[in-house]
C-alpha atoms as a PDB file:
ATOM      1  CA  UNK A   1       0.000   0.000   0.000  1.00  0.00           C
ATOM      2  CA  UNK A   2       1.493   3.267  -0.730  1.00  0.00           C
ATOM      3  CA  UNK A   3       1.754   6.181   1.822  1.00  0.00           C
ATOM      4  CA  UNK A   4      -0.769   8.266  -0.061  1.00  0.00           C
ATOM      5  CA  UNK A   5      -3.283   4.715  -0.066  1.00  0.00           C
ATOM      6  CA  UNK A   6      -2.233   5.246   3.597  1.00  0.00           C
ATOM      7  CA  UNK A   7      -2.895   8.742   4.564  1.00  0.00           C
ATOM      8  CA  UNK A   8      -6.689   8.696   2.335  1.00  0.00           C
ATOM      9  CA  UNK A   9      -7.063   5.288   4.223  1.00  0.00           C
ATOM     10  CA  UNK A  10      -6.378   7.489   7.818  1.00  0.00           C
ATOM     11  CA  UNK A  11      -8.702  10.512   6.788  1.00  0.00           C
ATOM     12  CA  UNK A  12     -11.313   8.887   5.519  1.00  0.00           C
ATOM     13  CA  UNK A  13     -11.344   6.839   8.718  1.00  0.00           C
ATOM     14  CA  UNK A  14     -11.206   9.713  10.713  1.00  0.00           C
ATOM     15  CA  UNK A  15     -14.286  11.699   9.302  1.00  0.00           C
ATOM     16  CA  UNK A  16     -16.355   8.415   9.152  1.00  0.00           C
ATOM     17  CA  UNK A  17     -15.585   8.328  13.008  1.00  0.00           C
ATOM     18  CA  UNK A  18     -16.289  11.668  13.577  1.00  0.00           C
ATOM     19  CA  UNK A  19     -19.921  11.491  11.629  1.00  0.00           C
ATOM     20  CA  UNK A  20     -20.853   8.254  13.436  1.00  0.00           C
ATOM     21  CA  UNK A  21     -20.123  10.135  16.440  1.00  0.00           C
ATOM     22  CA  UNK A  22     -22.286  13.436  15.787  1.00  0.00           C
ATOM     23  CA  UNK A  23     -24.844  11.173  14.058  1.00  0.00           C
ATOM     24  CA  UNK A  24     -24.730   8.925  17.783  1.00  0.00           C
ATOM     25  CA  UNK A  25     -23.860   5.511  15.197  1.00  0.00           C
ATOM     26  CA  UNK A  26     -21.021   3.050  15.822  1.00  0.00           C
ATOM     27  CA  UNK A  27     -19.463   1.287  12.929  1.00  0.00           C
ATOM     28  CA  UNK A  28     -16.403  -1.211  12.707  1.00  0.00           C
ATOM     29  CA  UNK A  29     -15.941   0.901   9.326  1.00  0.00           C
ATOM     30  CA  UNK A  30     -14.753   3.332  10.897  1.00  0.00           C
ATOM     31  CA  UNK A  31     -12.072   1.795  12.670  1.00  0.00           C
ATOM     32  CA  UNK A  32     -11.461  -0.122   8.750  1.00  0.00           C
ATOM     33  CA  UNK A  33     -10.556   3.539   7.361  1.00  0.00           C
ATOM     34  CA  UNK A  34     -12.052   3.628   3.803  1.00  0.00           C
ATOM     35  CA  UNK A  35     -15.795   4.020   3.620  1.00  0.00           C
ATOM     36  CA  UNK A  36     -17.060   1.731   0.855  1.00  0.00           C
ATOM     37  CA  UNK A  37     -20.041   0.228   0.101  1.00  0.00           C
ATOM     38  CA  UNK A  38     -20.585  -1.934  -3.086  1.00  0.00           C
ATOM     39  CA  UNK A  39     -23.801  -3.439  -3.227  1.00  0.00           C
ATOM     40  CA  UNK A  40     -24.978  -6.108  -5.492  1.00  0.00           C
ATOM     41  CA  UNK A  41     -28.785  -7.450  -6.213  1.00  0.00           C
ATOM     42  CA  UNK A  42     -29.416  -6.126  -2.624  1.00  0.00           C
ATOM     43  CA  UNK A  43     -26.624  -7.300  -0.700  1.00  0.00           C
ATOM     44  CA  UNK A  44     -23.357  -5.926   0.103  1.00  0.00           C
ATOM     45  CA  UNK A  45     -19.857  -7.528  -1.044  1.00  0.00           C
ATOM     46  CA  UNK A  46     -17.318  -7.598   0.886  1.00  0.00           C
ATOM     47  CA  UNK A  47     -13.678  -6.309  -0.187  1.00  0.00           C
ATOM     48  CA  UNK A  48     -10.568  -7.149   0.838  1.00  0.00           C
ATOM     49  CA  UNK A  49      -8.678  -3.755   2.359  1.00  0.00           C
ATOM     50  CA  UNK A  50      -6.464  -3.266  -0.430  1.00  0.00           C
ATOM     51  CA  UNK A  51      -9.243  -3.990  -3.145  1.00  0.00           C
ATOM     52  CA  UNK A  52     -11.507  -1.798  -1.446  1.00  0.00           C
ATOM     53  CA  UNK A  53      -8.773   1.538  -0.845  1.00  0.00           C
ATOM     54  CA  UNK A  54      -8.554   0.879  -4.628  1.00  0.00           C
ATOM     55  CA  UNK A  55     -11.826   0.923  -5.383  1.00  0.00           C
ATOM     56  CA  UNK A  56     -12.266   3.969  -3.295  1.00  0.00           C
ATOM     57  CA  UNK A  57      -9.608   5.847  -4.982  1.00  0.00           C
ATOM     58  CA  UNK A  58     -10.482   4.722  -8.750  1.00  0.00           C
ATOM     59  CA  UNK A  59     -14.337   6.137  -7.644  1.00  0.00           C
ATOM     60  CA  UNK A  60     -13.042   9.343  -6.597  1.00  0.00           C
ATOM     61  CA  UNK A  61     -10.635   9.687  -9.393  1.00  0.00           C
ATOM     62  CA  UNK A  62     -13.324   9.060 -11.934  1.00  0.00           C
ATOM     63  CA  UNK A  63     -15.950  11.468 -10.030  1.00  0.00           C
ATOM     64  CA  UNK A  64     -12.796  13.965 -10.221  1.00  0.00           C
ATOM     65  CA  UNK A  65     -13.275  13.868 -14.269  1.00  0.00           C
ATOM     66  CA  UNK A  66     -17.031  14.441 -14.365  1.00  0.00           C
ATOM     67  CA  UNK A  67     -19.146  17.467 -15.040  1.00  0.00           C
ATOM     68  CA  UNK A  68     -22.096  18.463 -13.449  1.00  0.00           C
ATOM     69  CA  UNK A  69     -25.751  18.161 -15.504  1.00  0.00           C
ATOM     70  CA  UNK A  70     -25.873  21.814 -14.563  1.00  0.00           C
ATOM     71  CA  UNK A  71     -22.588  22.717 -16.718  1.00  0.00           C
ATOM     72  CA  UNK A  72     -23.617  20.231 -19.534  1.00  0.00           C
ATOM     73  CA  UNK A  73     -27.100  21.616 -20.048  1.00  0.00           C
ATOM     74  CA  UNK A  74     -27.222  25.116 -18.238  1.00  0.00           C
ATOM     75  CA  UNK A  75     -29.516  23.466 -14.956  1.00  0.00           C
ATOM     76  CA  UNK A  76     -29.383  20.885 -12.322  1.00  0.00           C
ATOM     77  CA  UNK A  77     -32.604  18.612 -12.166  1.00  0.00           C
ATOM     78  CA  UNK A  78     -35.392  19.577  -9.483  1.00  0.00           C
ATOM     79  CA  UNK A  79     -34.398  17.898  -6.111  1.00  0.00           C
ATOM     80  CA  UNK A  80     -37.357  15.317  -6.374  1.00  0.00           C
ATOM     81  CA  UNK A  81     -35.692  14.041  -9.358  1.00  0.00           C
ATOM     82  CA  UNK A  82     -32.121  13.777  -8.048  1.00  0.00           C
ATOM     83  CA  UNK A  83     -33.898  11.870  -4.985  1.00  0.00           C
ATOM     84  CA  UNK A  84     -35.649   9.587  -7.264  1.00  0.00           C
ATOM     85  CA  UNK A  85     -32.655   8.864  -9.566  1.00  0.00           C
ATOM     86  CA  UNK A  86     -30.513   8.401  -6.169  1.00  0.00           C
ATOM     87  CA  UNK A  87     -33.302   5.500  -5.191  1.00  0.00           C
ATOM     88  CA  UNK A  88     -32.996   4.353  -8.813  1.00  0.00           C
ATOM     89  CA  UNK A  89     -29.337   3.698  -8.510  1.00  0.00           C
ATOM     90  CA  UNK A  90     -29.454   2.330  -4.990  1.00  0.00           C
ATOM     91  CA  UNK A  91     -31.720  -0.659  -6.652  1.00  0.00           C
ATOM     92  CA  UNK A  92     -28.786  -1.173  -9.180  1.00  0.00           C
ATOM     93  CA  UNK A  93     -25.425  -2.484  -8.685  1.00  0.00           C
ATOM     94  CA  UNK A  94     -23.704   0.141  -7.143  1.00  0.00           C
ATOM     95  CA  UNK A  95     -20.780   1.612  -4.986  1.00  0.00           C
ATOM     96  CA  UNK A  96     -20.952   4.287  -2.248  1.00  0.00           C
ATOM     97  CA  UNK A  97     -17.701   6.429  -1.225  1.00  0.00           C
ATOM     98  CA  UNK A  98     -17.637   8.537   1.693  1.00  0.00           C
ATOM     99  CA  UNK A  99     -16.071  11.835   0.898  1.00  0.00           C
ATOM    100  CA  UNK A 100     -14.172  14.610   3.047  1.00  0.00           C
ATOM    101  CA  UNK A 101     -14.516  17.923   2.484  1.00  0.00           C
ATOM    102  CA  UNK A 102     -12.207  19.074  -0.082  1.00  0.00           C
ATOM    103  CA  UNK A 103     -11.732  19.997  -3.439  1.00  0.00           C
ATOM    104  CA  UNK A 104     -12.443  16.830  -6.191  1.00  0.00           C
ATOM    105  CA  UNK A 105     -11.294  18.160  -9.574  1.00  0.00           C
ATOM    106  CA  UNK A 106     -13.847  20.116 -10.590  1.00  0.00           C
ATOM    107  CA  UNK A 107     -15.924  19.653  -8.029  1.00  0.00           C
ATOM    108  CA  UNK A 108     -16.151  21.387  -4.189  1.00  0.00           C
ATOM    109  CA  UNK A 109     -17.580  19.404  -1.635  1.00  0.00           C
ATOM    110  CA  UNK A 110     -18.341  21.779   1.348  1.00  0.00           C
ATOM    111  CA  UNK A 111     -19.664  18.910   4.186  1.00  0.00           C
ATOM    112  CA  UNK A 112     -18.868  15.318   4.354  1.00  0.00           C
ATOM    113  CA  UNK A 113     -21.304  13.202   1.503  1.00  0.00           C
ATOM    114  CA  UNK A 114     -21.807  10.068  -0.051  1.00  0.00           C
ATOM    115  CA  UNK A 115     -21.041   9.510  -3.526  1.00  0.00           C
ATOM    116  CA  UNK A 116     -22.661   6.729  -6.275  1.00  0.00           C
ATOM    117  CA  UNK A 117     -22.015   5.300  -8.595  1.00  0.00           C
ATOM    118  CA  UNK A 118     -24.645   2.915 -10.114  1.00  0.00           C
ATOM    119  CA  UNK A 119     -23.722   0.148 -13.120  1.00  0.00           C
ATOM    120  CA  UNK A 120     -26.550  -1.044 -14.751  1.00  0.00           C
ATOM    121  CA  UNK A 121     -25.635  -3.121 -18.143  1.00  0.00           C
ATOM    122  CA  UNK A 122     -21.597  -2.672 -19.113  1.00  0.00           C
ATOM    123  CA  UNK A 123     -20.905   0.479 -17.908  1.00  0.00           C
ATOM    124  CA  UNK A 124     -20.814   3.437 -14.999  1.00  0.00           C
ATOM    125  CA  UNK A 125     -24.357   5.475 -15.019  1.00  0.00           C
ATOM    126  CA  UNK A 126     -24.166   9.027 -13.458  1.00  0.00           C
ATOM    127  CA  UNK A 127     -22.281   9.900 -10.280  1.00  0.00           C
ATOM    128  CA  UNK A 128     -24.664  11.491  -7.601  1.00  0.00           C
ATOM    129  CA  UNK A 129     -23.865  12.830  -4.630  1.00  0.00           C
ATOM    130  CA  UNK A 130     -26.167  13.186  -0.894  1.00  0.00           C
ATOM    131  CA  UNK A 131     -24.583  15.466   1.283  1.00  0.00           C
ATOM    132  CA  UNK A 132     -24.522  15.142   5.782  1.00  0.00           C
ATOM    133  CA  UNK A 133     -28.001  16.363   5.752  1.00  0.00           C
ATOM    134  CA  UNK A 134     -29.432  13.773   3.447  1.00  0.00           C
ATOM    135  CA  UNK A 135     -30.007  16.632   0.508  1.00  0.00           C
ATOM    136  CA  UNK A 136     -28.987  15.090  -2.773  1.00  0.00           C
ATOM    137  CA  UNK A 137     -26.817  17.895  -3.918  1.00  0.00           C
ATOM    138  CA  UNK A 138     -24.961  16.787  -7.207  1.00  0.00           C
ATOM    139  CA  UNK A 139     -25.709  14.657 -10.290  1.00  0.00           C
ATOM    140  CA  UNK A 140     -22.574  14.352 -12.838  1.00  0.00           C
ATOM    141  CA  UNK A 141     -22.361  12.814 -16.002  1.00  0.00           C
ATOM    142  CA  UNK A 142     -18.609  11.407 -17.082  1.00  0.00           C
ATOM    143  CA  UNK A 143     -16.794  10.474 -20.008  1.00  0.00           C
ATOM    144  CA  UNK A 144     -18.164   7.269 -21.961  1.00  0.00           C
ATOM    145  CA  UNK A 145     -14.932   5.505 -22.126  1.00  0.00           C
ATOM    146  CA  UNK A 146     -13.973   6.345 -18.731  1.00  0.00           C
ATOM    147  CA  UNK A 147     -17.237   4.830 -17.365  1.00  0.00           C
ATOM    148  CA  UNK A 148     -16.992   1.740 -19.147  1.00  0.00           C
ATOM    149  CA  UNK A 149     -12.772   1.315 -17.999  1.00  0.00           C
ATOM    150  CA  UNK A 150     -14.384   1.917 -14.312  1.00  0.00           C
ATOM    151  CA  UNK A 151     -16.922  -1.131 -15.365  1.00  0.00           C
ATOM    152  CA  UNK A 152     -14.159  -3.203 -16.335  1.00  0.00           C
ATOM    153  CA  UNK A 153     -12.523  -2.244 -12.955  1.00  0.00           C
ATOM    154  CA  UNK A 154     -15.051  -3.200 -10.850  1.00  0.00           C
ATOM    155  CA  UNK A 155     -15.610  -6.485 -12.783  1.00  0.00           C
ATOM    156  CA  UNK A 156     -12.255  -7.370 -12.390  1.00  0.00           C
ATOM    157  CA  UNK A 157     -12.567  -7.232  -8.766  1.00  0.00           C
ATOM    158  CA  UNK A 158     -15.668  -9.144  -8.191  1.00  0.00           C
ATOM    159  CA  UNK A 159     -16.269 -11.330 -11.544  1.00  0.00           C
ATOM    160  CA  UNK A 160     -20.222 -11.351 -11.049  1.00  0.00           C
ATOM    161  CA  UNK A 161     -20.466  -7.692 -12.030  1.00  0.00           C
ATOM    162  CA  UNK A 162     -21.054  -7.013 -15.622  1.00  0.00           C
ATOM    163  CA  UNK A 163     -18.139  -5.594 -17.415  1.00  0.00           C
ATOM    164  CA  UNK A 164     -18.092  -4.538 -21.105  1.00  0.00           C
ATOM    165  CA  UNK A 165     -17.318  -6.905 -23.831  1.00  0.00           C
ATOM    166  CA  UNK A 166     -13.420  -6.298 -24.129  1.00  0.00           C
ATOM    167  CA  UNK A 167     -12.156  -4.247 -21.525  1.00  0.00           C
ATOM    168  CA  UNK A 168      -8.426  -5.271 -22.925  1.00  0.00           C
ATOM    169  CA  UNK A 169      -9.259  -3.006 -26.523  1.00  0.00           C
ATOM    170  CA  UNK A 170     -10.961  -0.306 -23.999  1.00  0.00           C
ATOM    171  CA  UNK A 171      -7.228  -0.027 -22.629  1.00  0.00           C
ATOM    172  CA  UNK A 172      -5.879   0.052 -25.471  1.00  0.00           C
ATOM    173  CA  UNK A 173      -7.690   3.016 -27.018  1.00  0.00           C
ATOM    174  CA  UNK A 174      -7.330   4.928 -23.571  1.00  0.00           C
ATOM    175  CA  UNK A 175      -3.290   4.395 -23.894  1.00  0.00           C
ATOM    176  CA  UNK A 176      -3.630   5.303 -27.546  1.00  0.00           C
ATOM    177  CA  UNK A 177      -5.581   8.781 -26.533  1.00  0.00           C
ATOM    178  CA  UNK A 178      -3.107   9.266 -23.919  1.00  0.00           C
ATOM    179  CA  UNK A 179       0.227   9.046 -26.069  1.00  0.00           C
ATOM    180  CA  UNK A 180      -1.597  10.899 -28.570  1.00  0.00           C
ATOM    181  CA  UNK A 181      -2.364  14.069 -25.954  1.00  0.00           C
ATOM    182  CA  UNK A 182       1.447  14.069 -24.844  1.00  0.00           C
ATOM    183  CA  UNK A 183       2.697  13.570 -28.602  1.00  0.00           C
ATOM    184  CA  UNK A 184       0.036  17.089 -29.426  1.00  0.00           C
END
């Protein structure tokens, strides 16, 4: 595990504590350090430490690429709707990240929130947010190929989750793009 793994490991750890605590919850997760959740058909999978700090940081990177509905078509969805499409995605395959306060890319989160990401078919759907008072505050669309090489990430660490057809050509083309930026 590298120190950075480490440190995110630590903080996240920390303000999972520190929101059981004000919320009057326990948890063993927060004594774990990463707050994960990957749910499947109802049920939650367990991860091994390492695969789930990975997980965690691969979810965060890839919400760190998104944009926000709001900056793709000019307006964020009513509220009801981001609450329904939350409930939506919570019926779905998904994964759940607990995230600090801080600055993601783009993105500012001001209080400590949830973040999902839902996979229904091959590939990533849109990456929502729920802030500490329950208030879903963010919907975000990302790139196409980067939400089908998160797919393929996820389905190489638990095999029962749909992945896209050939996640080794998806790799490819992503190295291709990327020599092709540095070479412009």
């Amino acid at each position: 595990m590298s120190t950075l793994q480490r440190v995110i490991q630590i903080l996240a750890g920390q303000v999972l504590a520190l929101a059981c605590i004000a919320s009057g919850e326990t948890t063993d997760r927060a004594s774990e350090g990463v707050e994960l959740r990957l749910v499947q058909n109802g049920a939650e999978i367990e991860l091994a430490d390492d695969d789930r700090i990975q997980l965690a940081t691969r979810v965060v990177s890839y919400f760190e690429t998104c944009r926000t509905l709001a900056a793709v078509v000019g307006e964020e969805p009513p509220a009801e709707g981001l609450a329904r499409k939350w409930a939506e995605q919570a019926r779905e395959t998904h994964v759940v990240v607990l995230l600090p306060v801080g600055e993601y890319g783009r993105h500012s989160i001001a209080s400590p929130s949830r973040l999902m990401v839902g996979f229904a078919g091959s590939g990533a759907g849109p990456v929502l947010t729920r802030s500490a008072n329950d208030e879903v505050a963010m919907y975000a669309k990302c790139e196409g190929l980067e939400s089908l090489l998160l797919a393929c990430e996820l389905h190489e660490t638990v095999p029962s989750i749909d992945a896209p057809n050939d996640c080794a050509r998806l790799r490819e083309i992503k190295e291709r793009l990327l020599a092709d930026q540095s070479a412009g």
